[in-house]
PDB file of N, CA and C in Angstrom:
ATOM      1  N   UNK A   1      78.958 100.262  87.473  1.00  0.00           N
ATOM      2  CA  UNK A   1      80.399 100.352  87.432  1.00  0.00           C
ATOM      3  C   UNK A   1      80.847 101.103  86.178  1.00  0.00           C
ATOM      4  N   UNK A   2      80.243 100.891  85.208  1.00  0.00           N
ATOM      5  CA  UNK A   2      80.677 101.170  83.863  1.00  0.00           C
ATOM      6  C   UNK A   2      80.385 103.055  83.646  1.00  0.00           C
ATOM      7  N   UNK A   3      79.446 103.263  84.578  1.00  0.00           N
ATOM      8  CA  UNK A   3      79.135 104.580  84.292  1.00  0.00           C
ATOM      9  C   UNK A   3      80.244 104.964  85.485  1.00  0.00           C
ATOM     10  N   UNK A   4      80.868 104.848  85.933  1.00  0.00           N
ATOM     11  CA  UNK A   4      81.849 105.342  86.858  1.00  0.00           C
ATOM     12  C   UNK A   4      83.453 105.440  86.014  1.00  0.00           C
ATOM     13  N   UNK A   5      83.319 104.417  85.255  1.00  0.00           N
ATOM     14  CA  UNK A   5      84.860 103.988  84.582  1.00  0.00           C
ATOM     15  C   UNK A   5      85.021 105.481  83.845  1.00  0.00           C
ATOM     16  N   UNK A   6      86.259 106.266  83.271  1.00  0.00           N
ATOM     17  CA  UNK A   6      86.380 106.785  82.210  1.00  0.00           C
ATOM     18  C   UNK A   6      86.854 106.181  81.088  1.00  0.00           C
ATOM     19  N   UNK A   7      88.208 104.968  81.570  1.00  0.00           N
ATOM     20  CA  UNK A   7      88.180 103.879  80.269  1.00  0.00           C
ATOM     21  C   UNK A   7      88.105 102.457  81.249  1.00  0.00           C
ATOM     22  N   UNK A   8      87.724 101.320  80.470  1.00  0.00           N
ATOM     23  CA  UNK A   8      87.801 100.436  80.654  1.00  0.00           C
ATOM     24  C   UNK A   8      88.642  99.530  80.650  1.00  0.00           C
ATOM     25  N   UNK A   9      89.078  98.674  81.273  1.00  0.00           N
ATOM     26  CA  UNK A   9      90.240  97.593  80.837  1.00  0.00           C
ATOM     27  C   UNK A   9      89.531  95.916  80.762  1.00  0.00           C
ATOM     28  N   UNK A  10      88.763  95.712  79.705  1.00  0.00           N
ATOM     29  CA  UNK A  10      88.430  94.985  79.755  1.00  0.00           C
ATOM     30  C   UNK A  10      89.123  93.452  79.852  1.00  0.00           C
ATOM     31  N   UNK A  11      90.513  93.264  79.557  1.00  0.00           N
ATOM     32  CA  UNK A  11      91.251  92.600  79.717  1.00  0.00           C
ATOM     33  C   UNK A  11      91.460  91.566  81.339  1.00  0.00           C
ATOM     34  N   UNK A  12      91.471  92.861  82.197  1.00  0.00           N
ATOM     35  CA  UNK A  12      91.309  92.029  83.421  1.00  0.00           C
ATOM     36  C   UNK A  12      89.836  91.521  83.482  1.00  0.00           C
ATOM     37  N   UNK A  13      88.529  92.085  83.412  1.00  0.00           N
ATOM     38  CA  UNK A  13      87.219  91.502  83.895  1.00  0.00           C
ATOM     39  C   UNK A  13      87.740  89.716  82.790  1.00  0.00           C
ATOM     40  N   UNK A  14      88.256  90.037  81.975  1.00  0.00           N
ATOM     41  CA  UNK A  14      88.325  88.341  81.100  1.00  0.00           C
ATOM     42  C   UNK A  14      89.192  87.783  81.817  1.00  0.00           C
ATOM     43  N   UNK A  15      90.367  88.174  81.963  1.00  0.00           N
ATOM     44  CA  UNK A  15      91.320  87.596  83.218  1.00  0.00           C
ATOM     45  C   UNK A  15      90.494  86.875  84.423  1.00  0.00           C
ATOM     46  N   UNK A  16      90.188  87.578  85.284  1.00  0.00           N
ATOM     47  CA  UNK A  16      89.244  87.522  86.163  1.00  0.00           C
ATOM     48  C   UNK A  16      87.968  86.617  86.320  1.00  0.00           C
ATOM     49  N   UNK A  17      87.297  86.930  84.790  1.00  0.00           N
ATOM     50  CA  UNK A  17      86.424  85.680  85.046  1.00  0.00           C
ATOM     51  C   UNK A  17      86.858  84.213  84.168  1.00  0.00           C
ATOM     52  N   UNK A  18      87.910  84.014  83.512  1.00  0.00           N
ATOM     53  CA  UNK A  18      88.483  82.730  83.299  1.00  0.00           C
ATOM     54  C   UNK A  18      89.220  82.147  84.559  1.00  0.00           C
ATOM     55  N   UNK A  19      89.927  82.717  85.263  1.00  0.00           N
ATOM     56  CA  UNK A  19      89.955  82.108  86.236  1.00  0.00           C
ATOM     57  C   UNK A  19      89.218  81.197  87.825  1.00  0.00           C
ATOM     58  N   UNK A  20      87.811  82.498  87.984  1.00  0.00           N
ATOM     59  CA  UNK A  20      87.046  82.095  88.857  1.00  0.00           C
ATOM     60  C   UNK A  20      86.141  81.025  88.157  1.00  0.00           C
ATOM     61  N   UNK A  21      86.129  80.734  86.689  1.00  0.00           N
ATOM     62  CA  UNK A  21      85.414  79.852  86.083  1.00  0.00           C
ATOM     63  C   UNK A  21      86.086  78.421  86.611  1.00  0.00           C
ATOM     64  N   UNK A  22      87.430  78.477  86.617  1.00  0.00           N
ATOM     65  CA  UNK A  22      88.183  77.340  87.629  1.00  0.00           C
ATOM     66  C   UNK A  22      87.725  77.008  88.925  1.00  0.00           C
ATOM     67  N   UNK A  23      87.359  78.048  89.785  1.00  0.00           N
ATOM     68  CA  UNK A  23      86.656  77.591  90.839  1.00  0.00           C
ATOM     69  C   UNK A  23      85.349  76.929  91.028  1.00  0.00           C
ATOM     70  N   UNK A  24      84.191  77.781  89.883  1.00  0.00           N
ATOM     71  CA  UNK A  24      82.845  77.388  89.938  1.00  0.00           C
ATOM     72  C   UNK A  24      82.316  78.019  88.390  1.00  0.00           C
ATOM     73  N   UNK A  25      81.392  77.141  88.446  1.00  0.00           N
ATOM     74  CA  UNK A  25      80.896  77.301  87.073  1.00  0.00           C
ATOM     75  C   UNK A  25      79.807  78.524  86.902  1.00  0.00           C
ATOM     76  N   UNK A  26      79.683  78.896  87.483  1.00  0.00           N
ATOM     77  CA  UNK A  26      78.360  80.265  87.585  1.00  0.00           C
ATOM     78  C   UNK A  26      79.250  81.726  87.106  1.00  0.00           C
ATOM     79  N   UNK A  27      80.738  81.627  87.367  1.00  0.00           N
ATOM     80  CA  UNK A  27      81.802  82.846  87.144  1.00  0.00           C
ATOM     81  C   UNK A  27      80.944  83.085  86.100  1.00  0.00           C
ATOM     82  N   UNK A  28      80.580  82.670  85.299  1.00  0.00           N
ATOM     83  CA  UNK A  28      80.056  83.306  83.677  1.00  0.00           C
ATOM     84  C   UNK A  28      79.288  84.511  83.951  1.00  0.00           C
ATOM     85  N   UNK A  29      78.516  84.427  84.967  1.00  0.00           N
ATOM     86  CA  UNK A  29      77.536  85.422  85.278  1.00  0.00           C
ATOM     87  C   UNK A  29      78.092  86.252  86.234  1.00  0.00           C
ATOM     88  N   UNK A  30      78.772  86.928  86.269  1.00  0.00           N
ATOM     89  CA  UNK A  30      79.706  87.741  87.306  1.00  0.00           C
ATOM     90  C   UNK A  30      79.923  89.115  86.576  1.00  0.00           C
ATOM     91  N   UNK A  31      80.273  89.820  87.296  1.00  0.00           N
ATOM     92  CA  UNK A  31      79.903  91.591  86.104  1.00  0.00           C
ATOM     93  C   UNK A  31      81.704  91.733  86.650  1.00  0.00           C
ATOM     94  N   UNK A  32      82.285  90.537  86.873  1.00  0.00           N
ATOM     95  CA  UNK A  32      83.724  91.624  87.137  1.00  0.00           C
ATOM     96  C   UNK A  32      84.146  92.402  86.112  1.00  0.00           C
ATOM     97  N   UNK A  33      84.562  93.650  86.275  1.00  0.00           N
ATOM     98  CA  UNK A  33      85.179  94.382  85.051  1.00  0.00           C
ATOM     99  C   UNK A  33      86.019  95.229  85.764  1.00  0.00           C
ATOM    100  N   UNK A  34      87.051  96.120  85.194  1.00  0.00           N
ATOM    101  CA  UNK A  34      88.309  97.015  85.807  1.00  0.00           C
ATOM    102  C   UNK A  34      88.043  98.138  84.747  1.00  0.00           C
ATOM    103  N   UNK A  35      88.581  99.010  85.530  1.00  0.00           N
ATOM    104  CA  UNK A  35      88.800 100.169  84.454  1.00  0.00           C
ATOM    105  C   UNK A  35      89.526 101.215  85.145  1.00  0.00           C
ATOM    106  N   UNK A  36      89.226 102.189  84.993  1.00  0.00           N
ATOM    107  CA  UNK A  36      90.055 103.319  85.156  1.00  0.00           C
ATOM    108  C   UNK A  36      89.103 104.524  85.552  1.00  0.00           C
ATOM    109  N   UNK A  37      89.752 105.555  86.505  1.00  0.00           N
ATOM    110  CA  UNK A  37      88.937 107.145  86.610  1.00  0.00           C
ATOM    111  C   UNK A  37      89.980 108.021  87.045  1.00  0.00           C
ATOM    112  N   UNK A  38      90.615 108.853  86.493  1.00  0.00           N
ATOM    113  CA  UNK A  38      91.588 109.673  86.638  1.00  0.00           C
ATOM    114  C   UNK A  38      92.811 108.758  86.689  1.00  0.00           C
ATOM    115  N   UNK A  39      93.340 108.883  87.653  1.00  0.00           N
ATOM    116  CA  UNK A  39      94.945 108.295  87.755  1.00  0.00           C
ATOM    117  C   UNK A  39      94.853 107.001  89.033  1.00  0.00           C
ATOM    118  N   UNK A  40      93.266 106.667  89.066  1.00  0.00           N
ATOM    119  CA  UNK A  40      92.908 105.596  89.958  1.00  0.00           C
ATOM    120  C   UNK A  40      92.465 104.239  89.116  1.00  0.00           C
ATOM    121  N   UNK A  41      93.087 103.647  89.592  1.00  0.00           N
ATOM    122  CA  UNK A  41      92.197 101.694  88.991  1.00  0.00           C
ATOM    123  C   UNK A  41      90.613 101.563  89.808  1.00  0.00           C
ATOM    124  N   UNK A  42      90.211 100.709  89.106  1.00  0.00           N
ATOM    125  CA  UNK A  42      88.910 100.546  89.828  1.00  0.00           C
ATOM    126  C   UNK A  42      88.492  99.160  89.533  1.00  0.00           C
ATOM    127  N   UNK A  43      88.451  98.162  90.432  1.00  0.00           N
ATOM    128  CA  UNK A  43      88.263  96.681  89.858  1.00  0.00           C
ATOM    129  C   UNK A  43      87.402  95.904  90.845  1.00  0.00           C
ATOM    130  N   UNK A  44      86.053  95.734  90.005  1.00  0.00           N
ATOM    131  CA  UNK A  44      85.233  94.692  90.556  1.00  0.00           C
ATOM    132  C   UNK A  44      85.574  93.420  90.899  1.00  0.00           C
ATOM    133  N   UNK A  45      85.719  93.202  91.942  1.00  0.00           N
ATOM    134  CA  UNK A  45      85.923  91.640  92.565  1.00  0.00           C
ATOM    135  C   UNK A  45      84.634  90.885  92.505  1.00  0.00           C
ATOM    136  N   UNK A  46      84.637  88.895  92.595  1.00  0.00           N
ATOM    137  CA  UNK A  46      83.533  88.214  93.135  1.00  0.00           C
ATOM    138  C   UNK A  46      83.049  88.523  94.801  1.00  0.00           C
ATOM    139  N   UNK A  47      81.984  88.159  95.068  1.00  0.00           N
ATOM    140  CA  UNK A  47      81.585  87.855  96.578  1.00  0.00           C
ATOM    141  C   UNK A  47      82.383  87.322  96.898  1.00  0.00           C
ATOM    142  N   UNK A  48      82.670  86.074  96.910  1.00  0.00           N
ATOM    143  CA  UNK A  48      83.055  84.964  97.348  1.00  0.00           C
ATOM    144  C   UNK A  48      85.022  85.040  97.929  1.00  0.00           C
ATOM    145  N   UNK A  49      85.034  85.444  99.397  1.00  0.00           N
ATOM    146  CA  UNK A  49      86.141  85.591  99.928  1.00  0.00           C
ATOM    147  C   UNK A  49      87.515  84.481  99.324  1.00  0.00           C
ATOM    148  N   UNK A  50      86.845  83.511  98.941  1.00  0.00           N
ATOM    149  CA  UNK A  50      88.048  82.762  98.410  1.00  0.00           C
ATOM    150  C   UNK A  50      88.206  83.015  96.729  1.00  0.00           C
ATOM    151  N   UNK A  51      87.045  83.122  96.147  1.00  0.00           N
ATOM    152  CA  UNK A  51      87.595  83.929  95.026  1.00  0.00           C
ATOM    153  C   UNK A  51      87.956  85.283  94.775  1.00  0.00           C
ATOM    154  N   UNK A  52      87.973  86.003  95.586  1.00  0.00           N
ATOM    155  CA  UNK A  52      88.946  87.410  95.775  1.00  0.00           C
ATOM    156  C   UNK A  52      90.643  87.024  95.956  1.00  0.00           C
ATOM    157  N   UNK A  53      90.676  86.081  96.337  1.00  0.00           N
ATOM    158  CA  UNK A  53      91.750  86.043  96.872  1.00  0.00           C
ATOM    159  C   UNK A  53      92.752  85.333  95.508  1.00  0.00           C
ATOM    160  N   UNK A  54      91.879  84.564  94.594  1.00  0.00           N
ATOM    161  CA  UNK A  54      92.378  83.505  93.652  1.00  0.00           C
ATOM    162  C   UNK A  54      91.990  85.166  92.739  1.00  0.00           C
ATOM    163  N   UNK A  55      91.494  85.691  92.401  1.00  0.00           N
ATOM    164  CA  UNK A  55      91.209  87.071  91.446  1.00  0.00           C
ATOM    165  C   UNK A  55      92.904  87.814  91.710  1.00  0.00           C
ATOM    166  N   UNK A  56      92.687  88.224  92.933  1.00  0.00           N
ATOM    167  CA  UNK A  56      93.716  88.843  93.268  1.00  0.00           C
ATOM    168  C   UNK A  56      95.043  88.699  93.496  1.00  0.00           C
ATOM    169  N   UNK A  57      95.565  87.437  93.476  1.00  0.00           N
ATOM    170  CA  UNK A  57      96.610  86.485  93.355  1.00  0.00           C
ATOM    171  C   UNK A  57      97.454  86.485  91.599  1.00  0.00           C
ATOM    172  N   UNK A  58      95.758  86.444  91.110  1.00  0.00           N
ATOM    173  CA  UNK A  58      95.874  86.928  89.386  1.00  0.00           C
ATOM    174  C   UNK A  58      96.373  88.020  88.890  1.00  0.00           C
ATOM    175  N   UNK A  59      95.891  89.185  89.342  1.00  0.00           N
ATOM    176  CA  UNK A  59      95.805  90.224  88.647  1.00  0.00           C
ATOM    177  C   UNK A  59      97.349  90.790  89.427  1.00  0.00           C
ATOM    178  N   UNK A  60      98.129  90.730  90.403  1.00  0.00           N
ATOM    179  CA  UNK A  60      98.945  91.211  91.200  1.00  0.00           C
ATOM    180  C   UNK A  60     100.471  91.918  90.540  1.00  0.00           C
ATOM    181  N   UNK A  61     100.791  90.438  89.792  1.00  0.00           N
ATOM    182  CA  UNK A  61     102.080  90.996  88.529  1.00  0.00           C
ATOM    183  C   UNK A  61     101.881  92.106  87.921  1.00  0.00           C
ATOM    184  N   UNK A  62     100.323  91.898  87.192  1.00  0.00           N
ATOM    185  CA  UNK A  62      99.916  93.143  86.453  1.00  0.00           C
ATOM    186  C   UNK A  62      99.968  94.455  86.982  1.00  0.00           C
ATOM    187  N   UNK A  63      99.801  94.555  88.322  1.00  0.00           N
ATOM    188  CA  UNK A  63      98.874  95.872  88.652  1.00  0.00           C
ATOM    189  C   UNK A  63      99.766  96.975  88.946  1.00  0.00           C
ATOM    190  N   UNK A  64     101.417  96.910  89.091  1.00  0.00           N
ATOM    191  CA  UNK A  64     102.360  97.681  89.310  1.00  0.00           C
ATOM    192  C   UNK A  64     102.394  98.382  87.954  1.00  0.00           C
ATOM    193  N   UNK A  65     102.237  97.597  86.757  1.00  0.00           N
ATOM    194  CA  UNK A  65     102.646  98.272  85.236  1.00  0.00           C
ATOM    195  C   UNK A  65     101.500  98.887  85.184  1.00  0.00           C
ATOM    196  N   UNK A  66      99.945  98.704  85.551  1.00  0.00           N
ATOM    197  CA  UNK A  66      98.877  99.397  85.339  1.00  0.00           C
ATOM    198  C   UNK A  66      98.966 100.507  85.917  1.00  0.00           C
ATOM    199  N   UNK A  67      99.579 100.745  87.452  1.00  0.00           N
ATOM    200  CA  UNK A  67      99.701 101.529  87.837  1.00  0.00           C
ATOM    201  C   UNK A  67     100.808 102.455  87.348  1.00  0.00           C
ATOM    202  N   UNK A  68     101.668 102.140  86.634  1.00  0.00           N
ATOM    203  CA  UNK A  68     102.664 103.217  85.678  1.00  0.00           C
ATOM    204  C   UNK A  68     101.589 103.998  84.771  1.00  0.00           C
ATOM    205  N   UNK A  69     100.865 102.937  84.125  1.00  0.00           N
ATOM    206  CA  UNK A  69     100.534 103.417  82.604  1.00  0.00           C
ATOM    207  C   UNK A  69      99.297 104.509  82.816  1.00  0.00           C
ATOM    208  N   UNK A  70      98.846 104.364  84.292  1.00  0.00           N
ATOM    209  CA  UNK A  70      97.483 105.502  84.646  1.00  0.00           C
ATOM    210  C   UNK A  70      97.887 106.440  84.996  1.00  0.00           C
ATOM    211  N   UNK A  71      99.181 106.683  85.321  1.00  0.00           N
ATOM    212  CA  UNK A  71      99.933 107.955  85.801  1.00  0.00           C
ATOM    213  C   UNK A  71      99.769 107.649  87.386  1.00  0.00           C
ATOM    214  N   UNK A  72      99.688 106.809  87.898  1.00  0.00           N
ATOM    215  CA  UNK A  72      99.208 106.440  89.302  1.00  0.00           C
ATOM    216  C   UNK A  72     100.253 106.506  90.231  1.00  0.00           C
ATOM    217  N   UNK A  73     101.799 106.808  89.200  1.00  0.00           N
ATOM    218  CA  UNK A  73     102.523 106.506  90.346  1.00  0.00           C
ATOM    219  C   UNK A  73     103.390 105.292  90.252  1.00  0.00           C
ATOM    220  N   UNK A  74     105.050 104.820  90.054  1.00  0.00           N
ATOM    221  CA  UNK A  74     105.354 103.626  90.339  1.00  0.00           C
ATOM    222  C   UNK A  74     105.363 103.158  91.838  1.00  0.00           C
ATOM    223  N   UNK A  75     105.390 102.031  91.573  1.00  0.00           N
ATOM    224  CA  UNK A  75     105.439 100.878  93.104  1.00  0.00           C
ATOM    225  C   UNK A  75     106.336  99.839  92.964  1.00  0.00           C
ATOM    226  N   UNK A  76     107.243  99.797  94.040  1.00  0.00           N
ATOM    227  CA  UNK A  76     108.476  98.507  93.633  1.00  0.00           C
ATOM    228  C   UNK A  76     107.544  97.296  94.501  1.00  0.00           C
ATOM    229  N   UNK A  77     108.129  96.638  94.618  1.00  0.00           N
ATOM    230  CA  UNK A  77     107.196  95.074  94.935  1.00  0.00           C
ATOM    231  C   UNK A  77     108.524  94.455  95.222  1.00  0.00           C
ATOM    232  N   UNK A  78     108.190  93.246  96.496  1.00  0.00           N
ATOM    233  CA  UNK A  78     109.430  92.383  96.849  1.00  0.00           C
ATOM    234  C   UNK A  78     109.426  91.447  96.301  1.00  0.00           C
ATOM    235  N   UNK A  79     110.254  91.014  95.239  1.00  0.00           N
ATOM    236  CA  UNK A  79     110.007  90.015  94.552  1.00  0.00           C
ATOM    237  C   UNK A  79     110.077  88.328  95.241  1.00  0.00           C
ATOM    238  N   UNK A  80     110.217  88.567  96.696  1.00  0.00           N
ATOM    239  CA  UNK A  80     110.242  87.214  97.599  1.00  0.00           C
ATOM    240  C   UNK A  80     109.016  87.164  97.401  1.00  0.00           C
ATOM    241  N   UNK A  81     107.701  88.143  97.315  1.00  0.00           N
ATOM    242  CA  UNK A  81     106.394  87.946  97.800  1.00  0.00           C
ATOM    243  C   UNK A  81     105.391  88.377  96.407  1.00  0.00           C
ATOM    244  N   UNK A  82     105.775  88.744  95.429  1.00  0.00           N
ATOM    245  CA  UNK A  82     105.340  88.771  94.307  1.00  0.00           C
ATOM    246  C   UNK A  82     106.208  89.550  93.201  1.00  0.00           C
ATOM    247  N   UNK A  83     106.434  89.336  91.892  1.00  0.00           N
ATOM    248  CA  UNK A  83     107.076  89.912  90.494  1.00  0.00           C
ATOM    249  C   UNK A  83     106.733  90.628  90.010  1.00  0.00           C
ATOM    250  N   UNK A  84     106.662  91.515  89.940  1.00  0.00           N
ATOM    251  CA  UNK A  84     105.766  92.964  89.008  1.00  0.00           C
ATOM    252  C   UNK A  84     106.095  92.496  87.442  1.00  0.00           C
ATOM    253  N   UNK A  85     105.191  92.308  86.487  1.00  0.00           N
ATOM    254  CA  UNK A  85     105.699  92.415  85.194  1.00  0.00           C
ATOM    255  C   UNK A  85     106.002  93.934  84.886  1.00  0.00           C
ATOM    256  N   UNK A  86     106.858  94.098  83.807  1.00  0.00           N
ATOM    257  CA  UNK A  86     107.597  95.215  83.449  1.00  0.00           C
ATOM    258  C   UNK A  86     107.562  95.256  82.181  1.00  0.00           C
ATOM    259  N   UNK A  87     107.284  95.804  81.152  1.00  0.00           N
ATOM    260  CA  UNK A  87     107.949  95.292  79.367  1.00  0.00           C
ATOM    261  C   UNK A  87     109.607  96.074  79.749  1.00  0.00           C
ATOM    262  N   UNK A  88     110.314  94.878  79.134  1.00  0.00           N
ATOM    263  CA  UNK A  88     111.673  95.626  78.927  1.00  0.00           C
ATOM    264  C   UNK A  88     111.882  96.914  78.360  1.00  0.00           C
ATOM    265  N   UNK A  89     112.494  97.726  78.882  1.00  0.00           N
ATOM    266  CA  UNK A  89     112.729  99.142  78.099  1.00  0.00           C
ATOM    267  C   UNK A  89     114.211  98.936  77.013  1.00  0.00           C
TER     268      UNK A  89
END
């Protein structure tokens, strides 16, 4: 994965695995990590269909501002079905 990234965001793989550590205790050993390659995200998920879903539940607020800051493009989001964080301008 890492030889694919151009930068890394190591922030989510810690995100990511403090949370699945809530589910099961083995998360420790998990290579999730995120990063970046051009103006694309790139983020390792667990196996485990129910922890994709608890990963991805996580990372969701975040991923609209990530997607500003990579040049990726904005995305509005319905806030009935999830909140995009924003930093105030």
């Amino acid at each position: 994965m890492r030889a694919v990234l151009v930068k890394e965001l190591p922030g989510f793989g810690e995100l990511l695995r403090r949370v699945s550590l809530e589910q099961t205790p083995t998360a420790i050993l998990s290579r999730q990590t995120a990063g970046t390659r051009g103006h694309s995200p790139i983020i390792n998920l667990p196996g485990n269909p129910a922890s994709i879903r608890v990963c991805l539940d996580t990372i969701f607020s975040a991923a609209p501002y990530c997607l500003d800051l990579i040049g990726a493009g904005r995305i509005e989001t319905d806030r009935n079905i999830i909140k995009a964080h924003r930093p105030a301008r």
